[in-house]
PDB file of N, CA and C in Angstrom:
ATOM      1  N   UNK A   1      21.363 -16.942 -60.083  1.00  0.00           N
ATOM      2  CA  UNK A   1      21.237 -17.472 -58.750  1.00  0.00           C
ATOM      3  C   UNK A   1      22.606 -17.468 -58.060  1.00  0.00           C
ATOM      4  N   UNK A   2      22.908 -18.438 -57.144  1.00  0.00           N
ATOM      5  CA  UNK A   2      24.507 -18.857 -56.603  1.00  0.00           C
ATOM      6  C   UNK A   2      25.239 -18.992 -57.101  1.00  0.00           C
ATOM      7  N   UNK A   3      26.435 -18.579 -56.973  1.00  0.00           N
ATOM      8  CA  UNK A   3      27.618 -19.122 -58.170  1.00  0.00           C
ATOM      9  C   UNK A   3      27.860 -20.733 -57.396  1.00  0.00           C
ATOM     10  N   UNK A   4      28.587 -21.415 -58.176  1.00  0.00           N
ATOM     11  CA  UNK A   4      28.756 -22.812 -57.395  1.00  0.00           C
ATOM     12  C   UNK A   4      30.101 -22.597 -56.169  1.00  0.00           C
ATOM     13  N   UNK A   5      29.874 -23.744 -55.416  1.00  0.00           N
ATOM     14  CA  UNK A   5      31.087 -23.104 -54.563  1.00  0.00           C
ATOM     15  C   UNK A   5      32.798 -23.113 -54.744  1.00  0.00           C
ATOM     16  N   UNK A   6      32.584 -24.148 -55.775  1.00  0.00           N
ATOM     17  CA  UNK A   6      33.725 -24.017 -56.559  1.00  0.00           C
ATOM     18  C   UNK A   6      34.854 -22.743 -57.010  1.00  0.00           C
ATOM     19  N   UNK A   7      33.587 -22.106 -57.603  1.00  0.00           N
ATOM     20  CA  UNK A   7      34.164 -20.639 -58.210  1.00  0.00           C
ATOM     21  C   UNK A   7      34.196 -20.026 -56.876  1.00  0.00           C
ATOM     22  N   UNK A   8      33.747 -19.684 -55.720  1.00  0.00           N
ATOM     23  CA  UNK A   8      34.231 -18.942 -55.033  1.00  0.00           C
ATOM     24  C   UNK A   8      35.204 -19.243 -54.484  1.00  0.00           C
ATOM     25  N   UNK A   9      35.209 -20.492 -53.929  1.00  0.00           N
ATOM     26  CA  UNK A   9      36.845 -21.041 -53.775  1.00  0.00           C
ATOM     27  C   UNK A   9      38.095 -20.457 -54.409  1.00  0.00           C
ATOM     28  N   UNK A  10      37.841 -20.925 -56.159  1.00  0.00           N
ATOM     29  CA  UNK A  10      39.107 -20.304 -56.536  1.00  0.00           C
ATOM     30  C   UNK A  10      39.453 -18.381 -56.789  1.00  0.00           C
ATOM     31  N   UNK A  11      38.587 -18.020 -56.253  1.00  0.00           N
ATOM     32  CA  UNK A  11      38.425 -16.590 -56.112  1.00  0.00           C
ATOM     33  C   UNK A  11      39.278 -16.170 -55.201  1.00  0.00           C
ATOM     34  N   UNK A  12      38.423 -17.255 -53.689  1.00  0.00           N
ATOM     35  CA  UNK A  12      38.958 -16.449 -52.703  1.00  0.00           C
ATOM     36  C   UNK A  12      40.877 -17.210 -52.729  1.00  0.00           C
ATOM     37  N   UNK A  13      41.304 -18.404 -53.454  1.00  0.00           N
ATOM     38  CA  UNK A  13      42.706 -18.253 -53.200  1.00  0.00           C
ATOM     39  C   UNK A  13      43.305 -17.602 -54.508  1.00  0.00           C
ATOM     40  N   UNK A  14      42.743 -17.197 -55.019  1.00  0.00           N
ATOM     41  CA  UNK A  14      43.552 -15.828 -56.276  1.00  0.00           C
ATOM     42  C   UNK A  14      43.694 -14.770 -55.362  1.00  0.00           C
ATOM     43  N   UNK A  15      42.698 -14.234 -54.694  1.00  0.00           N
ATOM     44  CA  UNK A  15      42.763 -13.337 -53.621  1.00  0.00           C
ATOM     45  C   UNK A  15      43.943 -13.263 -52.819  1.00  0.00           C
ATOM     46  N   UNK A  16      44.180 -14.230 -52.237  1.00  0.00           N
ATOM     47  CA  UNK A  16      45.360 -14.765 -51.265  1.00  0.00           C
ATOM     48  C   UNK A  16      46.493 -14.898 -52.212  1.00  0.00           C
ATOM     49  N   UNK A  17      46.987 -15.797 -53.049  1.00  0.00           N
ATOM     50  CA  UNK A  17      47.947 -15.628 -53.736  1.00  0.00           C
ATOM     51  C   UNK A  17      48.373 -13.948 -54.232  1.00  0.00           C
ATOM     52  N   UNK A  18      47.416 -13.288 -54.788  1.00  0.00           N
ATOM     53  CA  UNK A  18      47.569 -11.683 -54.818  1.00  0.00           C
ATOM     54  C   UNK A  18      48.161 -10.812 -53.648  1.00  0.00           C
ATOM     55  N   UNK A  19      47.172 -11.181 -52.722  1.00  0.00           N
ATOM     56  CA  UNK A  19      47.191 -10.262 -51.478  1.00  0.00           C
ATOM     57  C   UNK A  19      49.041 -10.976 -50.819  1.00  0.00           C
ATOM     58  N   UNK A  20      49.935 -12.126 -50.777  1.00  0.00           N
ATOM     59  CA  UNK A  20      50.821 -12.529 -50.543  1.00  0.00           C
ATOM     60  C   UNK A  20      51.679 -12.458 -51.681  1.00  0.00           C
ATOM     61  N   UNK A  21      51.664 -11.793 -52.508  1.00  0.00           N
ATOM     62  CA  UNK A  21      52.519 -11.662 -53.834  1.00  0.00           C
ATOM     63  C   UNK A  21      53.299 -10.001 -53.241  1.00  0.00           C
ATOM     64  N   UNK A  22      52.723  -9.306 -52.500  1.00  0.00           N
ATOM     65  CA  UNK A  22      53.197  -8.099 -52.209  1.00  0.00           C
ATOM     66  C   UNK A  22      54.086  -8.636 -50.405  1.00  0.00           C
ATOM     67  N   UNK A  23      55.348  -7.432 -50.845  1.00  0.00           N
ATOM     68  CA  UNK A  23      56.021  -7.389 -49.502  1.00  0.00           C
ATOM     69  C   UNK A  23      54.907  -6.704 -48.534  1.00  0.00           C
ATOM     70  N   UNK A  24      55.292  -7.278 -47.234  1.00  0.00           N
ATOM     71  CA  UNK A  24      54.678  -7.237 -46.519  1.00  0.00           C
ATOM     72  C   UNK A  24      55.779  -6.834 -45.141  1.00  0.00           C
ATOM     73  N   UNK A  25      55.693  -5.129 -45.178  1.00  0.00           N
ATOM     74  CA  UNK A  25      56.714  -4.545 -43.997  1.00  0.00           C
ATOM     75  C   UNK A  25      56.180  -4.612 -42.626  1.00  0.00           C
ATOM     76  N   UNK A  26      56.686  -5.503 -41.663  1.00  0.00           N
ATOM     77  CA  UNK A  26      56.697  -5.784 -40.242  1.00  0.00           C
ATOM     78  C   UNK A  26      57.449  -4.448 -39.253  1.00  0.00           C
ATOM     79  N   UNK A  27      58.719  -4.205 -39.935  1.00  0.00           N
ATOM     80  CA  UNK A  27      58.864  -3.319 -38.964  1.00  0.00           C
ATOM     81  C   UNK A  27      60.562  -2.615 -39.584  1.00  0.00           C
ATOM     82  N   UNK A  28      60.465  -1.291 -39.867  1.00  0.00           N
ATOM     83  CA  UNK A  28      61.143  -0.502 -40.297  1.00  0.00           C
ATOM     84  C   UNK A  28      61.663   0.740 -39.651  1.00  0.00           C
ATOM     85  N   UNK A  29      62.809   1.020 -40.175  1.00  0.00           N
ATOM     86  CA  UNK A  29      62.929   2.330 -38.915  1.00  0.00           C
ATOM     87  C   UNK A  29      64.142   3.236 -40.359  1.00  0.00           C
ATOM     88  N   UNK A  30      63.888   2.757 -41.478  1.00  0.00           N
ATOM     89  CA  UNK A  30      64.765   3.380 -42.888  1.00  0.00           C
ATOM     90  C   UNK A  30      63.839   4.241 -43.166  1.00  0.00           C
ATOM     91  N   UNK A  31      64.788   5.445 -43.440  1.00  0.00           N
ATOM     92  CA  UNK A  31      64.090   6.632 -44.465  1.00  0.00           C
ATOM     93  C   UNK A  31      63.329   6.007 -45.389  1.00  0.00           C
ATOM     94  N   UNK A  32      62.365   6.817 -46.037  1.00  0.00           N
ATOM     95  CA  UNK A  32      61.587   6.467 -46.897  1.00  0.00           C
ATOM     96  C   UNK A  32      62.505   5.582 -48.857  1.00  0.00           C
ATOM     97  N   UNK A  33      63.048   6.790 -48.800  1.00  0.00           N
ATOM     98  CA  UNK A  33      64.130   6.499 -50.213  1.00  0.00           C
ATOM     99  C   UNK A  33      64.356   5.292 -49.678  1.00  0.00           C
ATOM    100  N   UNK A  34      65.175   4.910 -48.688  1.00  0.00           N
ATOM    101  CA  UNK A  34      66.159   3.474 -48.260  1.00  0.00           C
ATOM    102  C   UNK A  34      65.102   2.714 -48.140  1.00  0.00           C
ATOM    103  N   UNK A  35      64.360   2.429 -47.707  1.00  0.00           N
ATOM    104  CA  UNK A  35      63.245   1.545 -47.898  1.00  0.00           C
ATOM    105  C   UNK A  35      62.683   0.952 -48.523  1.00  0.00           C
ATOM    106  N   UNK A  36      62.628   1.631 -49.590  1.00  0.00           N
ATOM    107  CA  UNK A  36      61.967   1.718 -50.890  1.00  0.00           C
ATOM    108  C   UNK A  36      62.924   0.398 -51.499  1.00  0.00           C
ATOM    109  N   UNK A  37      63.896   1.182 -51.575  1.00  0.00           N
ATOM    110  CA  UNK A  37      65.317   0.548 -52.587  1.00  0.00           C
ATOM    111  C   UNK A  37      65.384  -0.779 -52.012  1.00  0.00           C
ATOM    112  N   UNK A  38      65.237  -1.179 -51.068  1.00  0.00           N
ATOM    113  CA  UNK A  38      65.621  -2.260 -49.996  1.00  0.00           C
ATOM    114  C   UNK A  38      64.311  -3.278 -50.484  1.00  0.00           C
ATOM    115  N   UNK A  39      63.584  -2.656 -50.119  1.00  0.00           N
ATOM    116  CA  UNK A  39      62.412  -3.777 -50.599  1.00  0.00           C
ATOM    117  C   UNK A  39      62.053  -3.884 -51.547  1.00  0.00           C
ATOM    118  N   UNK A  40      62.459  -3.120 -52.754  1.00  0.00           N
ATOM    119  CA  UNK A  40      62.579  -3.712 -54.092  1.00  0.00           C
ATOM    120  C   UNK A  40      63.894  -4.709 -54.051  1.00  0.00           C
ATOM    121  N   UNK A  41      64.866  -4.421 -53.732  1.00  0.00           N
ATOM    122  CA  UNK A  41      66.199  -5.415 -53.878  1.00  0.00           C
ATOM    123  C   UNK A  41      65.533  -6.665 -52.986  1.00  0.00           C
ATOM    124  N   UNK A  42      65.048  -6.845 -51.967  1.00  0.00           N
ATOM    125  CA  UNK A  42      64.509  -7.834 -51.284  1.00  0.00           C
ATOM    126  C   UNK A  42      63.486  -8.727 -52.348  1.00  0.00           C
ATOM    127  N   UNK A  43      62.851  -8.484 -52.620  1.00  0.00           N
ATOM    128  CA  UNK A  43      61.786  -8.760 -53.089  1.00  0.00           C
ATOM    129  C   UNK A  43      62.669  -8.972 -54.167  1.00  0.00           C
ATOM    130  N   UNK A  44      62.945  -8.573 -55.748  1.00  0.00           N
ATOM    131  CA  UNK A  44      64.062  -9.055 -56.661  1.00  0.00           C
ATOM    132  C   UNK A  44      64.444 -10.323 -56.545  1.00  0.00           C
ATOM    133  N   UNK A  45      65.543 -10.047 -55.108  1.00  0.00           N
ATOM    134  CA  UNK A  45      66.487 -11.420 -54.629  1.00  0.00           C
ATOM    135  C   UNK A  45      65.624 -12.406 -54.516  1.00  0.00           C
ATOM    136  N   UNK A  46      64.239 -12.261 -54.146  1.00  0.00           N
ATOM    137  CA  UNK A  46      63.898 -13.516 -53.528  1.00  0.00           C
ATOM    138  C   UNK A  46      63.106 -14.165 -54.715  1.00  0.00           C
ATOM    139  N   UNK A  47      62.774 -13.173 -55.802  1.00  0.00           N
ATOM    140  CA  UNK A  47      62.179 -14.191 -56.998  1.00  0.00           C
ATOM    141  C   UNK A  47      63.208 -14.733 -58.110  1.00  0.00           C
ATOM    142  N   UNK A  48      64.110 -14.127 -57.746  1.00  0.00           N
ATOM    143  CA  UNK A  48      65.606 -14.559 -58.493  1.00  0.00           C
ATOM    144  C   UNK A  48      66.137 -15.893 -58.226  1.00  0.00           C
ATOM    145  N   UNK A  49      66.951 -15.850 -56.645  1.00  0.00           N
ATOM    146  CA  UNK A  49      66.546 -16.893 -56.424  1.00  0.00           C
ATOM    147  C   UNK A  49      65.884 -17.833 -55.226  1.00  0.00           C
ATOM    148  N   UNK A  50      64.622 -18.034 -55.692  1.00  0.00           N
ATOM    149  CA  UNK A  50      63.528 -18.541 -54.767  1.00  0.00           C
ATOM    150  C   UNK A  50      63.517 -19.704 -54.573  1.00  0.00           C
ATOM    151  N   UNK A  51      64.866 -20.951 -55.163  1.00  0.00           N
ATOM    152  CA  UNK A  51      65.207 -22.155 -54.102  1.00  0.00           C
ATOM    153  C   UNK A  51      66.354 -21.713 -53.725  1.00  0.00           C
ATOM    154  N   UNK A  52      67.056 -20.491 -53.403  1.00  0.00           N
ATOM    155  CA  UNK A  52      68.372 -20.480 -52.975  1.00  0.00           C
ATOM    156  C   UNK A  52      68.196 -19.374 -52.149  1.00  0.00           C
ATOM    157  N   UNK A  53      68.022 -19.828 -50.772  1.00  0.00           N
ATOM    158  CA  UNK A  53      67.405 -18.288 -49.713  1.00  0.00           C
ATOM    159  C   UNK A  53      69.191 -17.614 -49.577  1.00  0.00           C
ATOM    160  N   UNK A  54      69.752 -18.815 -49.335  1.00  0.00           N
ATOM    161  CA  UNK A  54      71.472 -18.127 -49.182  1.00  0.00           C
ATOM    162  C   UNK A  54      71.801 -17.086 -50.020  1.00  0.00           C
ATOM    163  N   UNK A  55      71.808 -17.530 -51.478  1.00  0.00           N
ATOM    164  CA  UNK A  55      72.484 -16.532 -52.478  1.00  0.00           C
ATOM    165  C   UNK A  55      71.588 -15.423 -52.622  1.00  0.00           C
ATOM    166  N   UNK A  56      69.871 -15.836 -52.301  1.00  0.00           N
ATOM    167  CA  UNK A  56      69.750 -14.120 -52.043  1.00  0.00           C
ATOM    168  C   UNK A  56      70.031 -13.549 -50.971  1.00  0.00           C
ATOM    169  N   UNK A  57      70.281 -13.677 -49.716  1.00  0.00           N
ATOM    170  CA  UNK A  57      70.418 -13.243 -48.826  1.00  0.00           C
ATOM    171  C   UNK A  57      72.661 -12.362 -49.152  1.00  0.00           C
ATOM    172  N   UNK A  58      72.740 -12.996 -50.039  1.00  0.00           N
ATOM    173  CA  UNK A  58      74.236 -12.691 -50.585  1.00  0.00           C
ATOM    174  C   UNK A  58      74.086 -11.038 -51.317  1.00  0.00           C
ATOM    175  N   UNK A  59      73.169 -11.292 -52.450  1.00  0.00           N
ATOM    176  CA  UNK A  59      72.985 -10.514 -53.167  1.00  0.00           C
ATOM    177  C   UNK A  59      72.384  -9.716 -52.229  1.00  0.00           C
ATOM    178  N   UNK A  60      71.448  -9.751 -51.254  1.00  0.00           N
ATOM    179  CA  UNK A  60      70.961  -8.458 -50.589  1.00  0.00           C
ATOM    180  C   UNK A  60      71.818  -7.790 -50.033  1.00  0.00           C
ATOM    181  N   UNK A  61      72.747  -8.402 -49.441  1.00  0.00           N
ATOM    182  CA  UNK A  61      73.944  -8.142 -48.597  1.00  0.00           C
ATOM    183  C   UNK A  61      75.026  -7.207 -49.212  1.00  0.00           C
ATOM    184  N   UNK A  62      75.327  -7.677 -50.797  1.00  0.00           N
ATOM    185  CA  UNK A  62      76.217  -6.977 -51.818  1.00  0.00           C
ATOM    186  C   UNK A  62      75.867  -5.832 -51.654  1.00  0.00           C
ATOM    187  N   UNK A  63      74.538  -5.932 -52.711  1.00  0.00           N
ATOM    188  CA  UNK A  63      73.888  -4.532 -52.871  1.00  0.00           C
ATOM    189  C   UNK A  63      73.964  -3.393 -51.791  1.00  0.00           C
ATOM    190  N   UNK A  64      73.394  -3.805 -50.602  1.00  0.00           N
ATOM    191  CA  UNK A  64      73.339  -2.842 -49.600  1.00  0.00           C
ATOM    192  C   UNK A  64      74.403  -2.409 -49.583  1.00  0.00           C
ATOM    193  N   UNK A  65      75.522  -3.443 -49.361  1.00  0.00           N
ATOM    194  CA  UNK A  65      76.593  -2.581 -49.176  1.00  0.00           C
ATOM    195  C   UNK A  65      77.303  -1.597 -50.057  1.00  0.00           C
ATOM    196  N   UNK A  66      77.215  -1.893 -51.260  1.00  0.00           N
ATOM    197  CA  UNK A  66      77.633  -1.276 -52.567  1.00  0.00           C
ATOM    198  C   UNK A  66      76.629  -0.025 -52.163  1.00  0.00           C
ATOM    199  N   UNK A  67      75.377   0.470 -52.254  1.00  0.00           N
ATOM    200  CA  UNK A  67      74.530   1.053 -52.116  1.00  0.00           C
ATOM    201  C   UNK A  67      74.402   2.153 -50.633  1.00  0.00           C
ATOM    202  N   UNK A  68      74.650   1.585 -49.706  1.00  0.00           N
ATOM    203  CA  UNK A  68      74.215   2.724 -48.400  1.00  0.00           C
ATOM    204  C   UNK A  68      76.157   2.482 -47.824  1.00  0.00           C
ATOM    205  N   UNK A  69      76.833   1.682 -48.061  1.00  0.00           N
ATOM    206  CA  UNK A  69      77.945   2.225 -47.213  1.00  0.00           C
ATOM    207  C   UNK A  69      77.916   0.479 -46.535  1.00  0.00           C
ATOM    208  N   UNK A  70      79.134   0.022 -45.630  1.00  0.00           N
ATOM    209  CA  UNK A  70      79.562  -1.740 -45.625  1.00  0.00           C
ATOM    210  C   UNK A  70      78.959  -1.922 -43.947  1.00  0.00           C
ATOM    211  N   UNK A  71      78.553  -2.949 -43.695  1.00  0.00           N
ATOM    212  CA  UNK A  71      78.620  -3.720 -42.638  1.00  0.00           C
ATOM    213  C   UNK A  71      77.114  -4.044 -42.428  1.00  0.00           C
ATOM    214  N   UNK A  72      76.311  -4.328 -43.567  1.00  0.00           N
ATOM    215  CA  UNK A  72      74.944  -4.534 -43.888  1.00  0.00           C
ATOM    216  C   UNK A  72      74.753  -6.168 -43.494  1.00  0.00           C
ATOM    217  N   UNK A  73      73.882  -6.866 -43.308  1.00  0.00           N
ATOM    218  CA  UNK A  73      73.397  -8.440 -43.034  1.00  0.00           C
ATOM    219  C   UNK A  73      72.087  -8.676 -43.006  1.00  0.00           C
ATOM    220  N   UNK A  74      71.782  -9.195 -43.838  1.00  0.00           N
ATOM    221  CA  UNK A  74      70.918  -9.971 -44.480  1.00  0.00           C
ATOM    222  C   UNK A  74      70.006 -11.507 -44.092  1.00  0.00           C
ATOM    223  N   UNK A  75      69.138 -11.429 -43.521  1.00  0.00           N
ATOM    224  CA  UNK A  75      68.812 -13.229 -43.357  1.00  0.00           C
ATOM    225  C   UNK A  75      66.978 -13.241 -44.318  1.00  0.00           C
ATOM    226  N   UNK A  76      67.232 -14.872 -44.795  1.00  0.00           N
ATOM    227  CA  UNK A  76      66.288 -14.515 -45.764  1.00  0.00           C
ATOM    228  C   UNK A  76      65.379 -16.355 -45.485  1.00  0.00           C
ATOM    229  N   UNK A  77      64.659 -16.473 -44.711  1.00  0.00           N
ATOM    230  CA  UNK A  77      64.142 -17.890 -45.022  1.00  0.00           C
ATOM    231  C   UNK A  77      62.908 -17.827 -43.898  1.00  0.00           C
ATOM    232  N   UNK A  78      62.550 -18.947 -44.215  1.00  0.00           N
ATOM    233  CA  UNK A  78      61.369 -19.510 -42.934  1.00  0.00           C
ATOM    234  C   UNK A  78      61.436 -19.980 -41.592  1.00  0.00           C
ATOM    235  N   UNK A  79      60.723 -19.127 -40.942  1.00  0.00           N
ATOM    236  CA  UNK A  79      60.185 -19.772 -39.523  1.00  0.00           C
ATOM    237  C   UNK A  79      61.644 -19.343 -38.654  1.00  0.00           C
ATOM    238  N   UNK A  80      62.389 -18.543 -38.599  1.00  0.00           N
ATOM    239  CA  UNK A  80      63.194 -18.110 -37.707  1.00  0.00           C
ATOM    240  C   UNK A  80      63.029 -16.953 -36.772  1.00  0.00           C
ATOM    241  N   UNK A  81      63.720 -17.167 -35.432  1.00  0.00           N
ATOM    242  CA  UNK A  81      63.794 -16.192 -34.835  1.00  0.00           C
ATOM    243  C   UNK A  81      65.185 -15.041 -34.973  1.00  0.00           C
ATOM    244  N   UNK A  82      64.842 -13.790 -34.426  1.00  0.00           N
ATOM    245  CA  UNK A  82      66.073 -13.315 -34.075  1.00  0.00           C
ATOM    246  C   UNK A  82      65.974 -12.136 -33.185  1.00  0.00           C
ATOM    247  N   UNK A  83      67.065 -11.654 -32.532  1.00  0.00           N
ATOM    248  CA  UNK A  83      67.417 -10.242 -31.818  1.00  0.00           C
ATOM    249  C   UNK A  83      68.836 -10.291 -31.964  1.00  0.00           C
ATOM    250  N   UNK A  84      68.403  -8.921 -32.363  1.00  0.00           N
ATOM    251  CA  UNK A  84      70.095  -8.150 -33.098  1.00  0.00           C
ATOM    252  C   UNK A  84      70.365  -6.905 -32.577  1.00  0.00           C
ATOM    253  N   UNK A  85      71.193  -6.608 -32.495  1.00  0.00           N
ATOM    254  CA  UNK A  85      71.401  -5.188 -32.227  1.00  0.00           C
ATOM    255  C   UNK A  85      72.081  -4.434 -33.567  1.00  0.00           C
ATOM    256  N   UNK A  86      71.623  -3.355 -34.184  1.00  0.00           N
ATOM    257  CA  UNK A  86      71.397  -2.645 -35.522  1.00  0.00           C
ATOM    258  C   UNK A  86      71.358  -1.133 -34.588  1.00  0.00           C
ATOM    259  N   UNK A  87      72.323  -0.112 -35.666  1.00  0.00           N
ATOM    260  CA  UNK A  87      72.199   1.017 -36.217  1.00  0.00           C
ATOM    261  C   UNK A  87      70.752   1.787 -36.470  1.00  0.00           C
ATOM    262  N   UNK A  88      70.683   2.877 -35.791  1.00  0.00           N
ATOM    263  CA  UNK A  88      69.063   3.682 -35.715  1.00  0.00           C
ATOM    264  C   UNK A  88      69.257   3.982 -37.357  1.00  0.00           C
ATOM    265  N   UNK A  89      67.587   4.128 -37.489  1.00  0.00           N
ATOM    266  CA  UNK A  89      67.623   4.610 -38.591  1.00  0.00           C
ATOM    267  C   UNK A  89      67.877   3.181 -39.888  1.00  0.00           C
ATOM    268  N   UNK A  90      68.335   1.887 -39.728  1.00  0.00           N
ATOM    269  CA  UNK A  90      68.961   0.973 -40.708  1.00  0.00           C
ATOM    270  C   UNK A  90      68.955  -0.652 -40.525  1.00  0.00           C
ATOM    271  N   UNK A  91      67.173  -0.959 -40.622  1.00  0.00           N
ATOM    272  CA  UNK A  91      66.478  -2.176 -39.952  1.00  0.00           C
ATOM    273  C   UNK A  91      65.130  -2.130 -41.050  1.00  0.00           C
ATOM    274  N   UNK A  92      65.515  -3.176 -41.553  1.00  0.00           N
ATOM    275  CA  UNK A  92      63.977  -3.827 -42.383  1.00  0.00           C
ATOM    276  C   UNK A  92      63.709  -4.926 -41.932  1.00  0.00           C
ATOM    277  N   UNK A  93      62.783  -5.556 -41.979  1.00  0.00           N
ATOM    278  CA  UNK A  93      61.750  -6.570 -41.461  1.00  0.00           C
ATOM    279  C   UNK A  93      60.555  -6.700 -42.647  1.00  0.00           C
ATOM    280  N   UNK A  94      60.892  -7.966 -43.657  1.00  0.00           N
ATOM    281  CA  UNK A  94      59.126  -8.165 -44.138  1.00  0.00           C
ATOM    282  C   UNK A  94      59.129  -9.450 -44.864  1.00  0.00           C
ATOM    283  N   UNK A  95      57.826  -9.613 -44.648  1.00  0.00           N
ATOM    284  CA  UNK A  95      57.323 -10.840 -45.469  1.00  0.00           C
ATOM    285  C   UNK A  95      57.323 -10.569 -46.745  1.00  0.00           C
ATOM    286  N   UNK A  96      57.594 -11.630 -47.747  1.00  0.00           N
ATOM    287  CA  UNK A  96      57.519 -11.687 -49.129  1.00  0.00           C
ATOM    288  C   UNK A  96      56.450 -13.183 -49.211  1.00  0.00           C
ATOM    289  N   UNK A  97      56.200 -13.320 -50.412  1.00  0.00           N
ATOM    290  CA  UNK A  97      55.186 -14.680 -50.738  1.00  0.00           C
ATOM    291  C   UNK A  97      54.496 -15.683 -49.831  1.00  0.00           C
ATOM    292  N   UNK A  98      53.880 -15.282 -48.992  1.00  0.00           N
ATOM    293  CA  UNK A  98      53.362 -15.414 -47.910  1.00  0.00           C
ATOM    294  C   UNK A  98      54.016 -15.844 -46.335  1.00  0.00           C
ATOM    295  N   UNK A  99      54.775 -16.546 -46.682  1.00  0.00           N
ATOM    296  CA  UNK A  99      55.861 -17.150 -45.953  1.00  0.00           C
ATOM    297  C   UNK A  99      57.196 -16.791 -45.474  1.00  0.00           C
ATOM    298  N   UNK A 100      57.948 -16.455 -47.004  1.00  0.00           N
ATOM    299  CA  UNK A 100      59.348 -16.163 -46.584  1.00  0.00           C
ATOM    300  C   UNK A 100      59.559 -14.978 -45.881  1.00  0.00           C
ATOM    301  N   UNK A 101      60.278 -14.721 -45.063  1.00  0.00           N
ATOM    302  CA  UNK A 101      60.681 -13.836 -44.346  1.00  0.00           C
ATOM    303  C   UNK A 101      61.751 -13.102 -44.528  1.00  0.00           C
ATOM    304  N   UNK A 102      62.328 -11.687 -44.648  1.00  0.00           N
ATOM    305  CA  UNK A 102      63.534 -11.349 -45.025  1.00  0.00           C
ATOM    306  C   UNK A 102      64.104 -10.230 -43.497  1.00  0.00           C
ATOM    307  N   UNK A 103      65.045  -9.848 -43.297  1.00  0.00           N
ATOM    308  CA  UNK A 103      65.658  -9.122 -42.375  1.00  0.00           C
ATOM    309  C   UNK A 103      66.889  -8.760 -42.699  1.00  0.00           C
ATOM    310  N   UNK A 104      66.719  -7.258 -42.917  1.00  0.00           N
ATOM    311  CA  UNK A 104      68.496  -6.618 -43.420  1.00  0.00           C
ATOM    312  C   UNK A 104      68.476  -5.363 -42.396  1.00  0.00           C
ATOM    313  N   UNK A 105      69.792  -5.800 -41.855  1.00  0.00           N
ATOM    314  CA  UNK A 105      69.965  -4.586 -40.781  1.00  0.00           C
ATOM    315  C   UNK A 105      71.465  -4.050 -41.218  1.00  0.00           C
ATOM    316  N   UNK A 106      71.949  -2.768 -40.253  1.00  0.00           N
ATOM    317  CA  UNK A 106      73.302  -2.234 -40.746  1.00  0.00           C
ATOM    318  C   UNK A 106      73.680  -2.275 -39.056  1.00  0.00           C
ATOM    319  N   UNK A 107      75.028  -2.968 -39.025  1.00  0.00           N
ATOM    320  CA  UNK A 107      75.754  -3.139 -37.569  1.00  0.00           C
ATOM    321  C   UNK A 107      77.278  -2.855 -37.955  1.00  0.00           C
ATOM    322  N   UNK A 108      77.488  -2.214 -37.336  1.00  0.00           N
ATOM    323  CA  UNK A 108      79.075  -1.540 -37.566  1.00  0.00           C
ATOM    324  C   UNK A 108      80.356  -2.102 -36.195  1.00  0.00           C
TER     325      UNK A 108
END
């Protein structure tokens, strides 16, 4: 017959916890390779460390720069706005764990 509504409940937030476990790209303008690399290092930083939005936003910052060349920036937390002016070609934008928000651009 029905399952109880219980069980669908915890279905549908396994669902959600799943479906928010993946980055989630808002808006990109990086080659495919750079992208890639970026939102794995994003994503990394932020389960590394996930009460310390600063020190990942540090480590994203390192990396990039070590990685594509210096003047990379990083912001990594909740519920903020921004407009920046960034380098064509060197702008990520995405959600991680449903919430947090990450943004690494290159400004010279």
């Amino acid at each position: 017959m029905d399952e109880p509504q219980e069980g669908k409940k915890e279905e549908k937030e396994t669902d959600f916890r799943r479906l928010q476990s993946y980055p989630l790209i808002r808006h990109s303008d990086m080659n495919e390779e750079m992208r890639t690399e970026a939102v794995e290092l994003c994503v990394t930083a932020c389960e590394k460390f996930s009460s310390n939005n600063e020190t990942a936003a540090k480590m994203i910052k390192e990396a990039m720069d070590k990685k594509f060349g210096s003047s990379w920036h990083a912001i990594v937390g909740e519920g903020y706005g921004f407009e920046i002016t960034h380098e064509t070609k060197n702008i990520l934008y995405l959600f991680f764990g449903g919430n947090m928000a990450v943004t690494v651009w290159k400004c010279s």
